[in-house]
N, C-alpha and C. Protein backbone atom coordinates (compact mmCIF):
# COMPACT_ATOMS: atom_id res chain seq x y z
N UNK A 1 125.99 98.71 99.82
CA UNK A 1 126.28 97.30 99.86
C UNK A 1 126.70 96.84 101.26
N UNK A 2 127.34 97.75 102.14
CA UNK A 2 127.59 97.46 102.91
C UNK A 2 126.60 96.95 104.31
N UNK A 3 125.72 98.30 104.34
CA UNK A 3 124.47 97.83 105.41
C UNK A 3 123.47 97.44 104.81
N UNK A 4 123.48 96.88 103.50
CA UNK A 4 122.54 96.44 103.03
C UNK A 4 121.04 97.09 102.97
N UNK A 5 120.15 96.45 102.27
CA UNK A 5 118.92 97.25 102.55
C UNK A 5 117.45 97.49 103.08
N UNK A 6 116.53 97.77 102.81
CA UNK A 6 115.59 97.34 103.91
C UNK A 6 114.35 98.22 102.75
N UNK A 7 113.27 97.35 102.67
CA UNK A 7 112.26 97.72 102.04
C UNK A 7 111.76 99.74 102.01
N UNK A 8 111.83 100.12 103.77
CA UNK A 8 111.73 101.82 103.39
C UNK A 8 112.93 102.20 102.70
N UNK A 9 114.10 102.24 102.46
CA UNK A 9 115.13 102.64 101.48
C UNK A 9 114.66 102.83 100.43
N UNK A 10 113.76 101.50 99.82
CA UNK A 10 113.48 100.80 98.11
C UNK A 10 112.10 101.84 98.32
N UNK A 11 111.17 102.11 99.24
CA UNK A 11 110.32 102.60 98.42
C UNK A 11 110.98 103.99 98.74
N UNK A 12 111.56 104.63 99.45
CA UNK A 12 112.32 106.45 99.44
C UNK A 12 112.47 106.24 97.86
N UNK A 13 113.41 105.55 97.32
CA UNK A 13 114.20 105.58 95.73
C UNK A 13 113.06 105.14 95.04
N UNK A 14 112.25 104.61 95.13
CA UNK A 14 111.41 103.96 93.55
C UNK A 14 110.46 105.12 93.64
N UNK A 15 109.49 105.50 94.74
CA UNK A 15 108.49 106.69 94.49
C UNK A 15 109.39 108.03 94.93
N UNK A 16 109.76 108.74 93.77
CA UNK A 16 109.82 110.48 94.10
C UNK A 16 108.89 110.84 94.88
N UNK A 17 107.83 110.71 94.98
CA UNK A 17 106.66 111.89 95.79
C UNK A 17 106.47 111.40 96.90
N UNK A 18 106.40 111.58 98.44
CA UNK A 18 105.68 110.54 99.51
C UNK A 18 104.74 110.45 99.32
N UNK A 19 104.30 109.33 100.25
CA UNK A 19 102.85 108.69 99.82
C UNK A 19 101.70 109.66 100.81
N UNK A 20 100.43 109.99 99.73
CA UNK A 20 99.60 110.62 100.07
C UNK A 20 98.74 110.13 101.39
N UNK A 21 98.53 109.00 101.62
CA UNK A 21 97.72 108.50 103.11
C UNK A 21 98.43 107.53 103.26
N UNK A 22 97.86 107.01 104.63
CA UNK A 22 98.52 105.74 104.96
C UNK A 22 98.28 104.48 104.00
N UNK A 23 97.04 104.45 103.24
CA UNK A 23 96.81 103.15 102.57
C UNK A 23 97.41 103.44 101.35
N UNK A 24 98.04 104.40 100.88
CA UNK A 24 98.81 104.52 99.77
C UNK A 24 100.44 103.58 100.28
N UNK A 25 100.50 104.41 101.97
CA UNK A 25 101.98 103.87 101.87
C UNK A 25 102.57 102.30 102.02
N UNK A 26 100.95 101.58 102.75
CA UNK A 26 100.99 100.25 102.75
C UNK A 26 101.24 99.58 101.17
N UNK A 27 100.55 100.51 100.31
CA UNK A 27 100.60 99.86 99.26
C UNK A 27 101.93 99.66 98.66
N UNK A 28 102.73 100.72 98.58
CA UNK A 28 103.67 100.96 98.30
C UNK A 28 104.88 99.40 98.89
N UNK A 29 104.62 99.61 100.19
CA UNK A 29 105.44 98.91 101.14
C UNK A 29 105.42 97.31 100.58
N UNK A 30 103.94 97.13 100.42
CA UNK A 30 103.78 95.84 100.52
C UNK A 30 104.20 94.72 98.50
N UNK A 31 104.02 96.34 97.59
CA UNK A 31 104.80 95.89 96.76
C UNK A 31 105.73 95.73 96.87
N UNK A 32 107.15 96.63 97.01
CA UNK A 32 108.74 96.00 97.38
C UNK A 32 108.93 94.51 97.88
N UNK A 33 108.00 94.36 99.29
CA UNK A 33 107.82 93.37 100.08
C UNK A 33 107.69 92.00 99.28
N UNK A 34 106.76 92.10 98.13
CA UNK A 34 106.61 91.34 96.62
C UNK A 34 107.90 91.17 95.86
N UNK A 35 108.53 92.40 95.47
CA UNK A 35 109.56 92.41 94.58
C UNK A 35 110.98 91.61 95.30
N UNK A 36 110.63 92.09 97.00
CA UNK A 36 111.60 91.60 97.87
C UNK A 36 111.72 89.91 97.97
N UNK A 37 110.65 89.68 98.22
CA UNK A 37 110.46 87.97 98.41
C UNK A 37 110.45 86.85 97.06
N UNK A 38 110.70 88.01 95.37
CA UNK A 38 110.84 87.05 94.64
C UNK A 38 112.32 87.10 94.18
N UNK A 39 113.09 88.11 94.77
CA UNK A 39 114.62 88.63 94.10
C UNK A 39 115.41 86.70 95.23
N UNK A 40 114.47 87.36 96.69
CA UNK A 40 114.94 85.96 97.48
C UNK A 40 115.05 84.66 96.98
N UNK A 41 113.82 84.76 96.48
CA UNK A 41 113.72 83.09 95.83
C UNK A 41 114.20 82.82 94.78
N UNK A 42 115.00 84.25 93.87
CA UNK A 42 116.27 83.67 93.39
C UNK A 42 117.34 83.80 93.46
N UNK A 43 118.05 84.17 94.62
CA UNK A 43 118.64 83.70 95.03
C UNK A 43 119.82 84.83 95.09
N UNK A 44 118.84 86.13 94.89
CA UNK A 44 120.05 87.27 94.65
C UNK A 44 120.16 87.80 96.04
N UNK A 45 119.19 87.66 96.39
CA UNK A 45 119.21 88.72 98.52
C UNK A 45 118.98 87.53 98.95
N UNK A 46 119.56 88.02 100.25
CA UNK A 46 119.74 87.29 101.53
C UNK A 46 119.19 87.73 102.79
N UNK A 47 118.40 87.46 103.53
CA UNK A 47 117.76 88.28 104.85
C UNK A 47 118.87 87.98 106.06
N UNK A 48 119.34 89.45 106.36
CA UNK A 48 120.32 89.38 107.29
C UNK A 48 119.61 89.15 108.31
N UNK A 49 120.03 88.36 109.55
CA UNK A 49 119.58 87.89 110.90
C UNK A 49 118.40 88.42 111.63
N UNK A 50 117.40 89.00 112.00
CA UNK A 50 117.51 89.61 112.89
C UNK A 50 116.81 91.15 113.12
N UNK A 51 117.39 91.22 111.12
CA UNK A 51 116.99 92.57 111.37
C UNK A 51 116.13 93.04 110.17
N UNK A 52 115.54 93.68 109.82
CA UNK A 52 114.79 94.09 108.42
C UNK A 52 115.87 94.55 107.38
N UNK A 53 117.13 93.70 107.40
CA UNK A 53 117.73 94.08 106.04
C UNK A 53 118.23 93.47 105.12
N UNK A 54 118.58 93.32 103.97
CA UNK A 54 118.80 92.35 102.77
C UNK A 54 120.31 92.53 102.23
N UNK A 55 121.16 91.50 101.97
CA UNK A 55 122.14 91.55 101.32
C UNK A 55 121.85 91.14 100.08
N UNK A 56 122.86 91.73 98.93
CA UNK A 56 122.72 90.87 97.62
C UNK A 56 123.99 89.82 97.86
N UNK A 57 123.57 88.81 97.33
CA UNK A 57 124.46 87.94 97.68
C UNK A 57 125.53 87.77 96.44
N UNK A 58 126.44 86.64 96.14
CA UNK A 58 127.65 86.79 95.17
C UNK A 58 127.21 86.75 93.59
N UNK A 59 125.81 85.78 93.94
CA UNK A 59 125.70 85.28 92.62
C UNK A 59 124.54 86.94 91.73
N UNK A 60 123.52 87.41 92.97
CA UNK A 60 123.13 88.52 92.70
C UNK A 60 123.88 89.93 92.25
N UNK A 61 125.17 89.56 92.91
CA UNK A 61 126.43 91.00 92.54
C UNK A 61 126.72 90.66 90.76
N UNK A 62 126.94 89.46 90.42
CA UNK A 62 127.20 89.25 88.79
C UNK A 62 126.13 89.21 88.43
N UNK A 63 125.17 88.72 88.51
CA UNK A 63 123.93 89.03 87.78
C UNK A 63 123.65 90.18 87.08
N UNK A 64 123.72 90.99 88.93
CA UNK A 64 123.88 93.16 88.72
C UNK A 64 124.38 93.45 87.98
N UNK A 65 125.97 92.82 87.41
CA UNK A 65 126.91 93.78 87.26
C UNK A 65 127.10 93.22 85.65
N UNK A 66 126.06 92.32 85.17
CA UNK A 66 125.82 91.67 83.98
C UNK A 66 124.96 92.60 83.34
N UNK A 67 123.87 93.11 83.89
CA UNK A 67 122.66 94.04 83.67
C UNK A 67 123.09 94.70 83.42
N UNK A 68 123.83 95.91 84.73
CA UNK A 68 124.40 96.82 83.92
C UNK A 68 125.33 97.46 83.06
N UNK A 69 126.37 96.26 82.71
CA UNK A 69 126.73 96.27 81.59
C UNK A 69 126.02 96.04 80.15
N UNK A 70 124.88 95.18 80.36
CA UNK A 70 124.20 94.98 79.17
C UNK A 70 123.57 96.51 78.72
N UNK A 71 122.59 96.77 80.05
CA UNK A 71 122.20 98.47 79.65
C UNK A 71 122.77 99.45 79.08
N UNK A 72 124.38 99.39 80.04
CA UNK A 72 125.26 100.53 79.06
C UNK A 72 125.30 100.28 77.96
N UNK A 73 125.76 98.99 77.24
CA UNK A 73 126.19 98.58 75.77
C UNK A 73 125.60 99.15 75.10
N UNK A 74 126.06 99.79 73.65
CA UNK A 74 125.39 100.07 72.38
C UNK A 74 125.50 99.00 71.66
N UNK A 75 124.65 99.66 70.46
CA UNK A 75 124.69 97.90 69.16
C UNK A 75 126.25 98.51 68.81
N UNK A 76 127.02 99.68 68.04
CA UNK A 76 127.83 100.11 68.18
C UNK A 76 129.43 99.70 68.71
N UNK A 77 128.47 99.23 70.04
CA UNK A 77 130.07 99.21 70.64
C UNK A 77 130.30 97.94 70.94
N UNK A 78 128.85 97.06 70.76
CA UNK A 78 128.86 95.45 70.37
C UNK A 78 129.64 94.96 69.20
N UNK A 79 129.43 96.10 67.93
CA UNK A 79 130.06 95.33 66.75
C UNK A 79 131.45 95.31 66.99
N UNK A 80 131.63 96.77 67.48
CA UNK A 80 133.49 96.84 67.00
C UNK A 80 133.92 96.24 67.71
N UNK A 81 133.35 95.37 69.35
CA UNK A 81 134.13 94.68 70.19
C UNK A 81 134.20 93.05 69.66
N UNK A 82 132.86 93.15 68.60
CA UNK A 82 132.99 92.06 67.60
C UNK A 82 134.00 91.62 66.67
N UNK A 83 134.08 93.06 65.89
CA UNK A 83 135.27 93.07 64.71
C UNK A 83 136.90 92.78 65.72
C-alpha cells in the first residue's frame, strides 16, 4: 500500500508461469493495463505523478475491505450474527 503498484507487479501475481515470448508478455501487460484503466474510472486507483504507479484510493480501501469481508463470511456465520 505503501509504494503502491505498477502493472509488472499485477502481472508477476496474476500469471504463475512467465510469459513464453514477447507477444505473450504484451498480452499479458496490456490486459492489467485494461483492468488498470477501468478500476480508475471507478474511482478506486489513482495514478501517482510521474511515475508508473497506482494508489488505491479511500473509497477503493472500503470497497477492498467490504469484499473481503464478504468472501470470508459463511451463510453460518451470517445467521448467528443475525440471531
Amino acid at each position: 500500500m505503501v509504494n503502491g503498484l505498477r502493472n509488472r507487479d499485477l502481472v508477476a501475481g496474476l500469471y504463475a508461469k512467465p510469459a513464453i515470448d514477447a507477444a505473450e508478455k504484451k498480452r499479458r501487460s496490456a490486459r492489467v493495463s485494461r483492468q488498470l484503466r477501468l478500476l480508475r474510472a471507478h474511482g478506486l486507483l489513482k495514478k501517482v505523478a510521474k511515475t508508473h504507479r497506482y494508489q488505491v484510493t479511500d473509497r477503493g480501501r472500503t470497497i477492498l475491505t467490504a469484499l473481503h469481508a464478504a468472501r470470508q463470511a459463511s451463510t453460518q456465520k451470517l445467521v448467528d450474527l443475525a440471531a
